[in-house]
N, C-alpha and C. Protein backbone atom coordinates (compact mmCIF):
# COMPACT_ATOMS: atom_id res chain seq x y z
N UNK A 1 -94.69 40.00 78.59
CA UNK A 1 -95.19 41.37 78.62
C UNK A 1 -94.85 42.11 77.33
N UNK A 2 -93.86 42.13 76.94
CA UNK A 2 -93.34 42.70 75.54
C UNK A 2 -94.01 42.16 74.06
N UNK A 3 -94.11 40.67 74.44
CA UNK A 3 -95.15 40.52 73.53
C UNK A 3 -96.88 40.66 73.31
N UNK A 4 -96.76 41.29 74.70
CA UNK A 4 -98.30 41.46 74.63
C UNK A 4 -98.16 42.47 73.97
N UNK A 5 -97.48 43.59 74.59
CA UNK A 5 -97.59 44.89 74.18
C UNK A 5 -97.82 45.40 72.49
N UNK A 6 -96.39 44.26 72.01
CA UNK A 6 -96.32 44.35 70.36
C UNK A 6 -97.60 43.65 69.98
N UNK A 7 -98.23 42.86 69.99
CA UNK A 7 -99.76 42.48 69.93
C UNK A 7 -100.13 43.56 69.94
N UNK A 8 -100.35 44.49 70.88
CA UNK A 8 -101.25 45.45 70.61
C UNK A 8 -100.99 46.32 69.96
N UNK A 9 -100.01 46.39 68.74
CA UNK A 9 -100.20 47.29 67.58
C UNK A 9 -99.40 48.97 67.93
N UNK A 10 -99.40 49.27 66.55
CA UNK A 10 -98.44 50.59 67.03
C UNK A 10 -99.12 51.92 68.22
N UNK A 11 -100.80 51.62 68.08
CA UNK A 11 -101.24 52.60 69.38
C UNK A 11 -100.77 52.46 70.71
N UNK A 12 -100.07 51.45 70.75
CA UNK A 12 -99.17 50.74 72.36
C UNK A 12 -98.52 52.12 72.84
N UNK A 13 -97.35 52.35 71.63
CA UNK A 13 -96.47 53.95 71.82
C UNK A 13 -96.68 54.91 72.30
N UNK A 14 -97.86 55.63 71.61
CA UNK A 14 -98.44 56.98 72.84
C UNK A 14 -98.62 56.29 73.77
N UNK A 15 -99.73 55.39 74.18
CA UNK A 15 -100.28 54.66 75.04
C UNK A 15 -98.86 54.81 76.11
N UNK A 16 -97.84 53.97 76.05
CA UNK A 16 -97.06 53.89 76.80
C UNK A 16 -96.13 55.11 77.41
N UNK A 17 -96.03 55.62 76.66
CA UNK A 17 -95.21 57.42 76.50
C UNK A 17 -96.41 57.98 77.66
N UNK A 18 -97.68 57.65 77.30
CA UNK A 18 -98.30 58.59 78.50
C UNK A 18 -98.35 58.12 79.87
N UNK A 19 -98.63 57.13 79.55
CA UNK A 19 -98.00 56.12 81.07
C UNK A 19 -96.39 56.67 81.63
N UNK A 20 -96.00 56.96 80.63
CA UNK A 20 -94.33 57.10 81.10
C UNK A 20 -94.75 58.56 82.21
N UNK A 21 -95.39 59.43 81.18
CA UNK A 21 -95.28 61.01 81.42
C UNK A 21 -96.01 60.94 82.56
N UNK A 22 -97.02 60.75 82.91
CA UNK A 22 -97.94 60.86 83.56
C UNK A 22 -97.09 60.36 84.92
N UNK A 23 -96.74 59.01 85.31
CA UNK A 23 -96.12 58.26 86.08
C UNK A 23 -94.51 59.83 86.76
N UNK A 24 -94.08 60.42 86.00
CA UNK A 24 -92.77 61.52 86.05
C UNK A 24 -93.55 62.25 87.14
N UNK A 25 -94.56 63.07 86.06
CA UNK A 25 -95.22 64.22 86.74
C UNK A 25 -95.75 63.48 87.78
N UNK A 26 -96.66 63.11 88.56
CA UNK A 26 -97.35 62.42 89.68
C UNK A 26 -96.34 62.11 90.65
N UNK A 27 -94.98 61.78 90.73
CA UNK A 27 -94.01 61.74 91.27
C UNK A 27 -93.09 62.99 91.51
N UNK A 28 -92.87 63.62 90.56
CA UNK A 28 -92.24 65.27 90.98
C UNK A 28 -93.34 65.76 91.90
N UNK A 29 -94.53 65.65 91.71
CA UNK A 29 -95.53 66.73 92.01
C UNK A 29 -95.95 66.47 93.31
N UNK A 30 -95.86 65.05 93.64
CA UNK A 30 -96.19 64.23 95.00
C UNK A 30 -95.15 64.76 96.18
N UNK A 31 -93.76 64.68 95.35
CA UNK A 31 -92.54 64.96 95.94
C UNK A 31 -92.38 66.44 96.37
N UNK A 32 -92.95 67.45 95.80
CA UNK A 32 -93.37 68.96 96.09
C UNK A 32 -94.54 69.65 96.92
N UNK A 33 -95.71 68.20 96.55
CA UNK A 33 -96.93 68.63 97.19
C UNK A 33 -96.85 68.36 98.61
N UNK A 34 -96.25 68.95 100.09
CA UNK A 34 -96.05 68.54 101.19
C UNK A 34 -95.52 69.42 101.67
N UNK A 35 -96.32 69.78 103.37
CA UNK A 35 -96.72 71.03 103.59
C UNK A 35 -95.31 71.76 104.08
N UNK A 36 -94.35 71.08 104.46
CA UNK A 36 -92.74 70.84 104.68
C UNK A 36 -91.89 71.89 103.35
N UNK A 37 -92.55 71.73 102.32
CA UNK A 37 -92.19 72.31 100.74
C UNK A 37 -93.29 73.66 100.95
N UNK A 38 -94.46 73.89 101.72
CA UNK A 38 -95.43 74.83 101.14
C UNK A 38 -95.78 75.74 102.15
N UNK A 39 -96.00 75.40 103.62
CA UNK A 39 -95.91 76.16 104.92
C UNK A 39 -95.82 75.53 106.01
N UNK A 40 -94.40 75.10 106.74
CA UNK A 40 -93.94 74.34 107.56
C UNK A 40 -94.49 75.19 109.00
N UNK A 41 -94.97 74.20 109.81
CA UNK A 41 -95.93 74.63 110.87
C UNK A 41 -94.82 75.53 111.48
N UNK A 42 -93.67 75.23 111.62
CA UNK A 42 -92.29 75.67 113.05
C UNK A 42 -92.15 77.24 112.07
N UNK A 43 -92.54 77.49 110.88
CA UNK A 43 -92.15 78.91 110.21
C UNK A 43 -93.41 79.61 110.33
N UNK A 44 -94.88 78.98 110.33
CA UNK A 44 -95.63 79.59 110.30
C UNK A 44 -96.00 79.86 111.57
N UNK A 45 -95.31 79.31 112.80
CA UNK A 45 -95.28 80.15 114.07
C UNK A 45 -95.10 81.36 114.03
N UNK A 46 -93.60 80.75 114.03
CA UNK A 46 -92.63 81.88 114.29
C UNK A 46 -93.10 83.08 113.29
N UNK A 47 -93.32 83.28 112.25
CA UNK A 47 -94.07 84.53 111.91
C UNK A 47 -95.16 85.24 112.35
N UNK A 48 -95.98 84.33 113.08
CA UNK A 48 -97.17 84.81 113.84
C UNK A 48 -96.88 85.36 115.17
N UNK A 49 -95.58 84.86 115.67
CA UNK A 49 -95.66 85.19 117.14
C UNK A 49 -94.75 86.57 116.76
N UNK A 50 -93.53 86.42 115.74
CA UNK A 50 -92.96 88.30 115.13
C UNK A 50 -93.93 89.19 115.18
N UNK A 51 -95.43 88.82 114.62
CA UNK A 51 -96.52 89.82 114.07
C UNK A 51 -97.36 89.93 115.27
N UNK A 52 -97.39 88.97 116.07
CA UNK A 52 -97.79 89.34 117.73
C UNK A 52 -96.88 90.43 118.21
N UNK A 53 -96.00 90.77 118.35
CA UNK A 53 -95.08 91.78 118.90
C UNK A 53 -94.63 92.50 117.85
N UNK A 54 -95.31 92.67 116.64
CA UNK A 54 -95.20 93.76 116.14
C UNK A 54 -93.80 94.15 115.57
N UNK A 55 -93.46 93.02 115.26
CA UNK A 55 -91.71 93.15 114.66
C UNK A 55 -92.03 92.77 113.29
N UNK A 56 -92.37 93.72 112.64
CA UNK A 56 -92.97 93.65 111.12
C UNK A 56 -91.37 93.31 110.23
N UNK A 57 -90.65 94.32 110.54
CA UNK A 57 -89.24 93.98 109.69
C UNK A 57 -88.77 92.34 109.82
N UNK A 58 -88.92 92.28 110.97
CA UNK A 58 -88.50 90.93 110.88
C UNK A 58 -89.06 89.81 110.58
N UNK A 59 -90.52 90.14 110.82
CA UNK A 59 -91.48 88.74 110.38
C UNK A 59 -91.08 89.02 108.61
N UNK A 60 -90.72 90.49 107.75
CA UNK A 60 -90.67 90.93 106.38
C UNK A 60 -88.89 89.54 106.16
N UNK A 61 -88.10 89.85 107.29
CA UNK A 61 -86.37 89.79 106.94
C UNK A 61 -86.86 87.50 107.23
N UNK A 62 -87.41 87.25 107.25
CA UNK A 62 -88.02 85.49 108.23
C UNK A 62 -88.40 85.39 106.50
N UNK A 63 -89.55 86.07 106.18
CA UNK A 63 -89.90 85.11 105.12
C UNK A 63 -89.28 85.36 103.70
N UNK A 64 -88.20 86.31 103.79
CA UNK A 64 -87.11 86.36 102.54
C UNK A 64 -86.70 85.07 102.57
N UNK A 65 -86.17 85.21 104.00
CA UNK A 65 -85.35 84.16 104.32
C UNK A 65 -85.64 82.35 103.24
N UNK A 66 -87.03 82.11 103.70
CA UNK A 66 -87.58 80.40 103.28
C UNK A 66 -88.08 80.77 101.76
N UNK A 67 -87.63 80.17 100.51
CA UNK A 67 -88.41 80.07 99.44
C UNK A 67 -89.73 79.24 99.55
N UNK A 68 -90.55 79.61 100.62
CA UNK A 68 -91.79 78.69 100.44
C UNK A 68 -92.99 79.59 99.88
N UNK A 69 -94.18 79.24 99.26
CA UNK A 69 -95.15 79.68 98.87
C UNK A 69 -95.92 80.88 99.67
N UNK A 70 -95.82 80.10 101.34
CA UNK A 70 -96.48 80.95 102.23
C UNK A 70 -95.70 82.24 102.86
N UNK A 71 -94.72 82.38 102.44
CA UNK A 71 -93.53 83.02 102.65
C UNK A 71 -93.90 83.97 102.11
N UNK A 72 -93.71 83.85 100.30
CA UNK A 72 -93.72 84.86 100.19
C UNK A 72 -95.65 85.54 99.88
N UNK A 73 -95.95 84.71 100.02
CA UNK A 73 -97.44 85.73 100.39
C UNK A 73 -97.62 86.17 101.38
N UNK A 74 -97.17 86.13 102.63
CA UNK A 74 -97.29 86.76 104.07
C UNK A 74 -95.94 88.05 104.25
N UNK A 75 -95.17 87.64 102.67
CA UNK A 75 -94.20 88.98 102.74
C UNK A 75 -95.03 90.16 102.27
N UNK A 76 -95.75 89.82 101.18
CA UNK A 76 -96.57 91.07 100.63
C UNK A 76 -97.72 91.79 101.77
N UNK A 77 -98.07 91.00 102.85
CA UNK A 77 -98.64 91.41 103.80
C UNK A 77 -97.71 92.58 104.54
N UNK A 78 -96.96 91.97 105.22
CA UNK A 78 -95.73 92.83 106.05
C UNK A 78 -95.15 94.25 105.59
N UNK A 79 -94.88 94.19 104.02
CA UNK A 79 -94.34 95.08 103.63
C UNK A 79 -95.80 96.18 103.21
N UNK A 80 -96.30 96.04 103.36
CA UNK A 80 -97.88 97.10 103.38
C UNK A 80 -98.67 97.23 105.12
N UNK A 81 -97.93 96.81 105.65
CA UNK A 81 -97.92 97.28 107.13
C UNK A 81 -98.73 98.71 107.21
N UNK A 82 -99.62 98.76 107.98
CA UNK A 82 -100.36 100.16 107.73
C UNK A 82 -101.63 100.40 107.09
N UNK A 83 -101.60 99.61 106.05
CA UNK A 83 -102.74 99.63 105.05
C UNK A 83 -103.53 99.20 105.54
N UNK A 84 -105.23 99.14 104.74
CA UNK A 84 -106.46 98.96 105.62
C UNK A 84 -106.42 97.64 104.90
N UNK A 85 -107.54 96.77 105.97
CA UNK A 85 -107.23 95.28 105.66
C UNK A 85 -107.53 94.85 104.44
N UNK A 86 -108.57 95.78 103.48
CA UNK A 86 -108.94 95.45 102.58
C UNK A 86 -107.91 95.55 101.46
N UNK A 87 -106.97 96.39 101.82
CA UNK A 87 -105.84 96.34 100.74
C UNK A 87 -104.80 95.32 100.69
N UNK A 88 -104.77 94.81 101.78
CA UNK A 88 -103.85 93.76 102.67
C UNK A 88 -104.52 92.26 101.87
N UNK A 89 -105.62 92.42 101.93
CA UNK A 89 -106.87 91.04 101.91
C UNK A 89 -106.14 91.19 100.54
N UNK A 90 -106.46 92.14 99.33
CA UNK A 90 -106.51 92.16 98.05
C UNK A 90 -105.11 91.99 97.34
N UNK A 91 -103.77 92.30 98.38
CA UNK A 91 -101.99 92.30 97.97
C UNK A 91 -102.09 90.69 98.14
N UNK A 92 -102.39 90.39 99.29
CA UNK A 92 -102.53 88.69 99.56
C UNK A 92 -103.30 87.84 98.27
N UNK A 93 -104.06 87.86 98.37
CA UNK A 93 -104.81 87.08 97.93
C UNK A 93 -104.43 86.94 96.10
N UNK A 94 -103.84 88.00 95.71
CA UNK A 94 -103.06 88.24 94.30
C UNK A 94 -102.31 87.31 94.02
N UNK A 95 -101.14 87.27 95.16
CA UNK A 95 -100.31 86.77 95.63
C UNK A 95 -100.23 85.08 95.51
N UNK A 96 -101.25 85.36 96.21
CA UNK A 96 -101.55 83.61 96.82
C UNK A 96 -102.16 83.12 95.67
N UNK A 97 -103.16 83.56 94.63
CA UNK A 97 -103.43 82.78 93.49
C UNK A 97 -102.20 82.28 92.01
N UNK A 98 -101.07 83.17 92.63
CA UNK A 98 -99.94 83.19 91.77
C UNK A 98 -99.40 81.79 92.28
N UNK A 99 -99.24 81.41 93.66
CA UNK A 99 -98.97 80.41 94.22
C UNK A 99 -99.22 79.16 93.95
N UNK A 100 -100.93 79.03 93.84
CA UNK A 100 -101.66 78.05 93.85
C UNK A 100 -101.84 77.63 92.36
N UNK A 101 -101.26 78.28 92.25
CA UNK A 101 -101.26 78.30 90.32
C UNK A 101 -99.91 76.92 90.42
N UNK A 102 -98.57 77.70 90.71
CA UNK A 102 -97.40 77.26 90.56
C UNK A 102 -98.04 75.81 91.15
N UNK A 103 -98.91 75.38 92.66
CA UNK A 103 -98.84 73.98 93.01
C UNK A 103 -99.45 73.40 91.99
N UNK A 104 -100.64 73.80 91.39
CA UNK A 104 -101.29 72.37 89.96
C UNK A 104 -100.84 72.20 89.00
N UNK A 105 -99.62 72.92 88.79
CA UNK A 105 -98.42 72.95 88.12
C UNK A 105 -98.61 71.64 87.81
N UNK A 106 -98.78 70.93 86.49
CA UNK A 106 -98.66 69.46 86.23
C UNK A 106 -100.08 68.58 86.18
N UNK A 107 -100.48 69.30 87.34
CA UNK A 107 -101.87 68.50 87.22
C UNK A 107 -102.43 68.16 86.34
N UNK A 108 -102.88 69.31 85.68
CA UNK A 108 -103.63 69.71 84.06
C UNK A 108 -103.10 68.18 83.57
N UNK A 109 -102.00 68.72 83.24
CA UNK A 109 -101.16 67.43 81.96
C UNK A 109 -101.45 66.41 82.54
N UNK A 110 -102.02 65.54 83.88
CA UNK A 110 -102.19 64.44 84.19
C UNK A 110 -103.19 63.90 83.81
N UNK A 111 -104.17 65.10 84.26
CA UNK A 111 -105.75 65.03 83.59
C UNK A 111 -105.75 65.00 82.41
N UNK A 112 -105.12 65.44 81.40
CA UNK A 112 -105.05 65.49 80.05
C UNK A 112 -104.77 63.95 79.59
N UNK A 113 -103.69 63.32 80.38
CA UNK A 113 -103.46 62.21 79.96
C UNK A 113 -104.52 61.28 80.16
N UNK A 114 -104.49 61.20 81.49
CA UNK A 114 -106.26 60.43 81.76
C UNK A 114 -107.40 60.59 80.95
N UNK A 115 -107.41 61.79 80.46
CA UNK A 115 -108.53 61.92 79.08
C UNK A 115 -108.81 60.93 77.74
N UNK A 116 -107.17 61.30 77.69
CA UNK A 116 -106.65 61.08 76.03
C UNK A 116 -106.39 59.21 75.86
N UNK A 117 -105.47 58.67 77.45
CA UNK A 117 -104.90 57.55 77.09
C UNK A 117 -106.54 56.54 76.44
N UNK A 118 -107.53 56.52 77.16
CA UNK A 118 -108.36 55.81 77.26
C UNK A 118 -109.41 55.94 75.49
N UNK A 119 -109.05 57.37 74.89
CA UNK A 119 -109.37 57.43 73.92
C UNK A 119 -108.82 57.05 72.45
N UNK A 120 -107.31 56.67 72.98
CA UNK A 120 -106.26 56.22 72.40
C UNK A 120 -106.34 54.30 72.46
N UNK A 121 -106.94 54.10 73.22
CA UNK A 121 -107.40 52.76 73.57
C UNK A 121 -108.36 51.74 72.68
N UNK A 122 -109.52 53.27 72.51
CA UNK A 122 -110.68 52.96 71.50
C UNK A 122 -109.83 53.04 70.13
N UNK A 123 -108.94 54.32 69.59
CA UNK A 123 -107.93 54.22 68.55
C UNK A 123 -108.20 52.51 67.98
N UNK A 124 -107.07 52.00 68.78
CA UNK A 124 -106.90 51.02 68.34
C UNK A 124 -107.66 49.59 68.48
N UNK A 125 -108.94 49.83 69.29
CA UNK A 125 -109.93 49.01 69.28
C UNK A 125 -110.39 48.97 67.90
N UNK A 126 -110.70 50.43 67.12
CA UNK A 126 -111.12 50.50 65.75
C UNK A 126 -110.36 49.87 64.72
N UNK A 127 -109.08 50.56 65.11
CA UNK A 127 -107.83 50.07 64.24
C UNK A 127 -107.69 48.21 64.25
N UNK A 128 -107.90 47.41 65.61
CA UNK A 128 -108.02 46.29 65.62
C UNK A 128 -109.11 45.77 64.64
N UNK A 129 -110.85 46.30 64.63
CA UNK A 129 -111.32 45.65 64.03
C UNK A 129 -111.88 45.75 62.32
N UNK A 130 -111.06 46.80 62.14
CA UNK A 130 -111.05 47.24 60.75
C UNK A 130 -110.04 46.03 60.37
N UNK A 131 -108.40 45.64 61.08
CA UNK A 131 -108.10 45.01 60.39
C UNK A 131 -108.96 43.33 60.16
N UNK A 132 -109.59 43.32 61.47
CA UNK A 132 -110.53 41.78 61.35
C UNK A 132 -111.34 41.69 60.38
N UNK A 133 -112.27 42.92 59.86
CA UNK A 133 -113.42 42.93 59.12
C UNK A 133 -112.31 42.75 57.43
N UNK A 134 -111.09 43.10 57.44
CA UNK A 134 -110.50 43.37 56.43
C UNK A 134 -110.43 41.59 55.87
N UNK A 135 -109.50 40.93 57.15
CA UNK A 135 -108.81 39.45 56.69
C UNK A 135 -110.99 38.81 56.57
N UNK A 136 -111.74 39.13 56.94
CA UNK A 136 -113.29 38.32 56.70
C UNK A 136 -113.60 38.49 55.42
N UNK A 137 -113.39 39.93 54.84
CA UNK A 137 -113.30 40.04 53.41
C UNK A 137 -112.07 39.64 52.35
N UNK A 138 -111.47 39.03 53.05
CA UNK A 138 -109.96 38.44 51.79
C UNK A 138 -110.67 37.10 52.26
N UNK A 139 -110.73 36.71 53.50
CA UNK A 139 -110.49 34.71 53.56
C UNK A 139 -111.63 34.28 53.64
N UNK A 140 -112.65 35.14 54.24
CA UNK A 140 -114.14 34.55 54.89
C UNK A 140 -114.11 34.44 56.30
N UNK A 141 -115.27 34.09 56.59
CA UNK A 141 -115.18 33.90 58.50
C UNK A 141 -114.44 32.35 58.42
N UNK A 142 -114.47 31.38 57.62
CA UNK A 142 -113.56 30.39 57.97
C UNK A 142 -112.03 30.53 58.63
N UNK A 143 -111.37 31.38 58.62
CA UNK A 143 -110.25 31.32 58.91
C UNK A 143 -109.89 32.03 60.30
N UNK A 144 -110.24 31.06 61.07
CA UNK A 144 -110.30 32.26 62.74
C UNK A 144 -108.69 32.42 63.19
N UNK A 145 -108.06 31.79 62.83
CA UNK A 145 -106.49 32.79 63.13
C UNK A 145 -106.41 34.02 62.89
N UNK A 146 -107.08 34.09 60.97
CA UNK A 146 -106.80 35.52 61.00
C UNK A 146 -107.59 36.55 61.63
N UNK A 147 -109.09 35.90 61.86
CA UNK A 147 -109.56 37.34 62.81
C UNK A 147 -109.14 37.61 64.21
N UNK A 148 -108.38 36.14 64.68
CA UNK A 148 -107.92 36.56 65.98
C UNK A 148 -106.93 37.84 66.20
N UNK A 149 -106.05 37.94 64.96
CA UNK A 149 -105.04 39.13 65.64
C UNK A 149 -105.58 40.14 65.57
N UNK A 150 -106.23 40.53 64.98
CA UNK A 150 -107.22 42.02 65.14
C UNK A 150 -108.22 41.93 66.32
N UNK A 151 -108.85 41.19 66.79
CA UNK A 151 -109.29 41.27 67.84
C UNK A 151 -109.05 41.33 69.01
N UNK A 152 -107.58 40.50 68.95
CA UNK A 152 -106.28 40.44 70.14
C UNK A 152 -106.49 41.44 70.06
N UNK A 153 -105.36 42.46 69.04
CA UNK A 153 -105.04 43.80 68.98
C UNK A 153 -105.92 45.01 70.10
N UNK A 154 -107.70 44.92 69.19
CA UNK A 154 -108.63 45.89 69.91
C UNK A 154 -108.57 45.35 71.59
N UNK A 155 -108.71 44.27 71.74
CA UNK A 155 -108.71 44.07 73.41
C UNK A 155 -107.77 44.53 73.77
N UNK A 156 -106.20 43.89 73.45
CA UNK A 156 -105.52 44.75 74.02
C UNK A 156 -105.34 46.65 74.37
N UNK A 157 -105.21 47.02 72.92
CA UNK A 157 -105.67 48.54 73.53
C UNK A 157 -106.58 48.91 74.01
N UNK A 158 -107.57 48.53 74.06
CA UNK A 158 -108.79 49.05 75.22
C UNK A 158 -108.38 48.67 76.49
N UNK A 159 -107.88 47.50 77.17
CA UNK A 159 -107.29 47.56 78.07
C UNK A 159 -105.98 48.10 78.76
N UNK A 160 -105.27 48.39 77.72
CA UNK A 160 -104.15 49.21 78.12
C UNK A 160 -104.59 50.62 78.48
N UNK A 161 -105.41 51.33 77.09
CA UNK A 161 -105.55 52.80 77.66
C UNK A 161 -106.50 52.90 78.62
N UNK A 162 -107.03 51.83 78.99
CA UNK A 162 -107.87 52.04 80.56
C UNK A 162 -106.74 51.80 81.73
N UNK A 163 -105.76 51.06 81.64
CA UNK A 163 -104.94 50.83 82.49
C UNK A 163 -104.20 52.10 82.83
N UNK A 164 -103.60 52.43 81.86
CA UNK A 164 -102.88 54.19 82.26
C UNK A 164 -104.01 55.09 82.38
N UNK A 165 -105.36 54.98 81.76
CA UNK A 165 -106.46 56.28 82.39
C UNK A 165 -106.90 56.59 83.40
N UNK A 166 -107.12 54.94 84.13
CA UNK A 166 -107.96 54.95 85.32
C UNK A 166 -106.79 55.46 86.52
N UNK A 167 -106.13 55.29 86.79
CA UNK A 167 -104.61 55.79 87.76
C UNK A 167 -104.38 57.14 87.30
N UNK A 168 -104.44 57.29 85.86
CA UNK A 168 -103.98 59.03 85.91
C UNK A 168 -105.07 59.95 86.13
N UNK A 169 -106.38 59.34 86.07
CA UNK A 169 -107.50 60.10 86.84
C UNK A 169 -107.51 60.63 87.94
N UNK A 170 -107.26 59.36 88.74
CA UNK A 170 -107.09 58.95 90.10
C UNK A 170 -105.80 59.64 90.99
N UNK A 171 -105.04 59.89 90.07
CA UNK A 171 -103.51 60.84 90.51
C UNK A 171 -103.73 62.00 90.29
N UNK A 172 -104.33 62.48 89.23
CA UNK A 172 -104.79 63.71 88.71
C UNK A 172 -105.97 64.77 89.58
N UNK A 173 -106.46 63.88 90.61
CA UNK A 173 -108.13 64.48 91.40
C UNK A 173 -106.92 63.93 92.46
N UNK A 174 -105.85 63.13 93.32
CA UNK A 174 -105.28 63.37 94.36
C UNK A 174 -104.75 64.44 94.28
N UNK A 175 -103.73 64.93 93.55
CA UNK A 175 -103.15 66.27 93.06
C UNK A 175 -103.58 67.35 93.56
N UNK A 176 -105.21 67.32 92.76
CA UNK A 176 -106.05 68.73 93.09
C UNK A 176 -106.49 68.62 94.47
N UNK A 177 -106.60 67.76 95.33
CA UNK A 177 -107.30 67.19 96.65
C UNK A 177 -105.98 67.98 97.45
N UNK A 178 -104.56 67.66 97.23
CA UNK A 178 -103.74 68.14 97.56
C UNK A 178 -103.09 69.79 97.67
N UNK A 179 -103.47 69.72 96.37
CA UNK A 179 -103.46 71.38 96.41
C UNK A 179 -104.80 72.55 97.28
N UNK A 180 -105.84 71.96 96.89
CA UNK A 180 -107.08 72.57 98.18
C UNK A 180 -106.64 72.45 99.41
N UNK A 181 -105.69 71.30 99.77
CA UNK A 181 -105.43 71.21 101.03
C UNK A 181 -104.79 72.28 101.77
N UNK A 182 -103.63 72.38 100.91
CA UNK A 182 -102.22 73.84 101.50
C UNK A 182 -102.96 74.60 101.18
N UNK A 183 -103.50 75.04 99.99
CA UNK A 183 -104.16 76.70 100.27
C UNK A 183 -105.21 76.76 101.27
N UNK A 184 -106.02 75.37 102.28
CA UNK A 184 -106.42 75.91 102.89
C UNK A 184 -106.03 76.38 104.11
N UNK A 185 -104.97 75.73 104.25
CA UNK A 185 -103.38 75.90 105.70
C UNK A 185 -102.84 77.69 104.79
N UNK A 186 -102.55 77.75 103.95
CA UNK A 186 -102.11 79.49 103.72
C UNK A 186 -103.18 80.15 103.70
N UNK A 187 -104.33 79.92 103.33
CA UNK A 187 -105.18 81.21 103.60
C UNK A 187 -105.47 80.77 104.89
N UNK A 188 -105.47 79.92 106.03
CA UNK A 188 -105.48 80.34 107.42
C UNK A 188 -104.91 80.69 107.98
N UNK A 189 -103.06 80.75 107.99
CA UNK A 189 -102.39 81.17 108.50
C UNK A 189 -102.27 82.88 107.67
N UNK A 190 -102.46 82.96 106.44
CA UNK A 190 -102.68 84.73 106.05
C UNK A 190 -103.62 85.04 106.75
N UNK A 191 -104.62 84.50 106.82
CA UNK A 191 -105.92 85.35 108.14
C UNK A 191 -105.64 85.39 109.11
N UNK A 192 -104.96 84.86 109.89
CA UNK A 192 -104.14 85.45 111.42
C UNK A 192 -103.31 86.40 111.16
N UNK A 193 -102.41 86.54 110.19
CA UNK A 193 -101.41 87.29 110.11
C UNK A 193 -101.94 88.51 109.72
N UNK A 194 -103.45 88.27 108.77
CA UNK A 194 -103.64 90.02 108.82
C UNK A 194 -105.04 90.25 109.69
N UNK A 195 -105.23 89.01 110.74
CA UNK A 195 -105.82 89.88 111.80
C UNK A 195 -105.14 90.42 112.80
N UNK A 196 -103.90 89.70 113.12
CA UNK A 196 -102.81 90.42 113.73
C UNK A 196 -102.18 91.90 113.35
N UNK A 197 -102.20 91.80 112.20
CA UNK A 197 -101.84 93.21 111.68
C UNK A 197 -102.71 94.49 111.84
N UNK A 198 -103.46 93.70 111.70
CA UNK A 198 -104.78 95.04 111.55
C UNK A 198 -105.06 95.55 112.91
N UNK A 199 -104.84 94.60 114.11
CA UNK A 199 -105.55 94.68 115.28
C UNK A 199 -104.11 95.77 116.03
N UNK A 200 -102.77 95.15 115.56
CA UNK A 200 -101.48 95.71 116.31
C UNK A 200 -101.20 97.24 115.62
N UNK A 201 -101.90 97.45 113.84
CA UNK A 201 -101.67 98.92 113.81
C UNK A 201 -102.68 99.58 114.28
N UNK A 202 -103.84 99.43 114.75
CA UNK A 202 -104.61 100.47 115.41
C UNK A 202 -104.62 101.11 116.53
């Protein structure tokens, strides 16, 4: 494996560095993205059934309590208790895009890598056959050793930066699949909470 790699020439380095990065982030982000980390069903009761009985302080004193996402967007609800829903809809929803921000946190850079590794691939596909066309003009086509290492070379990086692209694509669109998911569990559980609200201050 190590000698393949050095075969494939100094574009291997990013190549591999993004494999590294990419492989970090997809793993922190996997490890965060889970609804346990974002709105745990047993909290998003229990705040609904506070806001059923109208114990606003306390459904407010519950979600100090959990650093979760849905927490604190259903705090900015509570503490505007009173207000018409449209102001409620508009404190939330502020809120909640600040949130959903923090989950694709990383994503971007995955997608970025998935972009780049595969173009980094072609890099040295070029870089491979510039050096082939180079040894055809010193030796002639007689000498097929030397065009082999440049051609090694381009195969190899084209297959490497497809190897780290196609997975960080593929991790990069799970990510976002993941994140649509919880905001669609917090904006359903914020729409109970401020139809509850709206219905218990009138």
């Amino acid at each position: 494996m190590i000698d393949f790699l050095i075969r494939g020439g100094p574009i291997m380095v990013p190549i591999g560095l993004c494999s590294v990065i990419a492989l970090a982030l997809f793993l922190q982000r996997v490890t965060s993205l889970r609804m346990s980390k974002v709105a745990p069903r047993q909290v998003c009761v229990e705040v609904l059934e506070l806001a059923r009985q109208a114990r606003w302080s306390d459904a407010s004193t519950l979600c100090k309590k959990y650093d979760l996402p849905i927490c604190r967007v259903l705090e900015v609800a509570f503490e505007r208790v009173g207000a018409s829903r449209r102001e409620l809809k508009e404190a939330t929803v502020e809120v909640g895009r600040r949130e959903v921000i923090g989950l694709e946190r990383y994503a971007e850079a995955i997608g970025v890598i998935a972009a780049v590794t595969p173009l980094l691939g072609l890099l040295g596909t070029v870089l491979g056959m510039i050096q082939t066309f180079d040894v055809i003009q010193v030796q002639g086509m007689g000498e097929i050793s030397g065009l082999a290492g440049g051609i090694s070379q381009a195969l190899i990086t084209t297959f490497t930066g497809l190897s780290v692209g196609i997975p960080a694509l593929i991790a990069h669109r799970y990510l976002l699949a993941k994140v649509d998911e919880m905001s669609l569990v917090m904006e359903r559980v914020t729409s109970q909470v401020l139809d509850t609200i709206t219905a218990e201050s009138k």
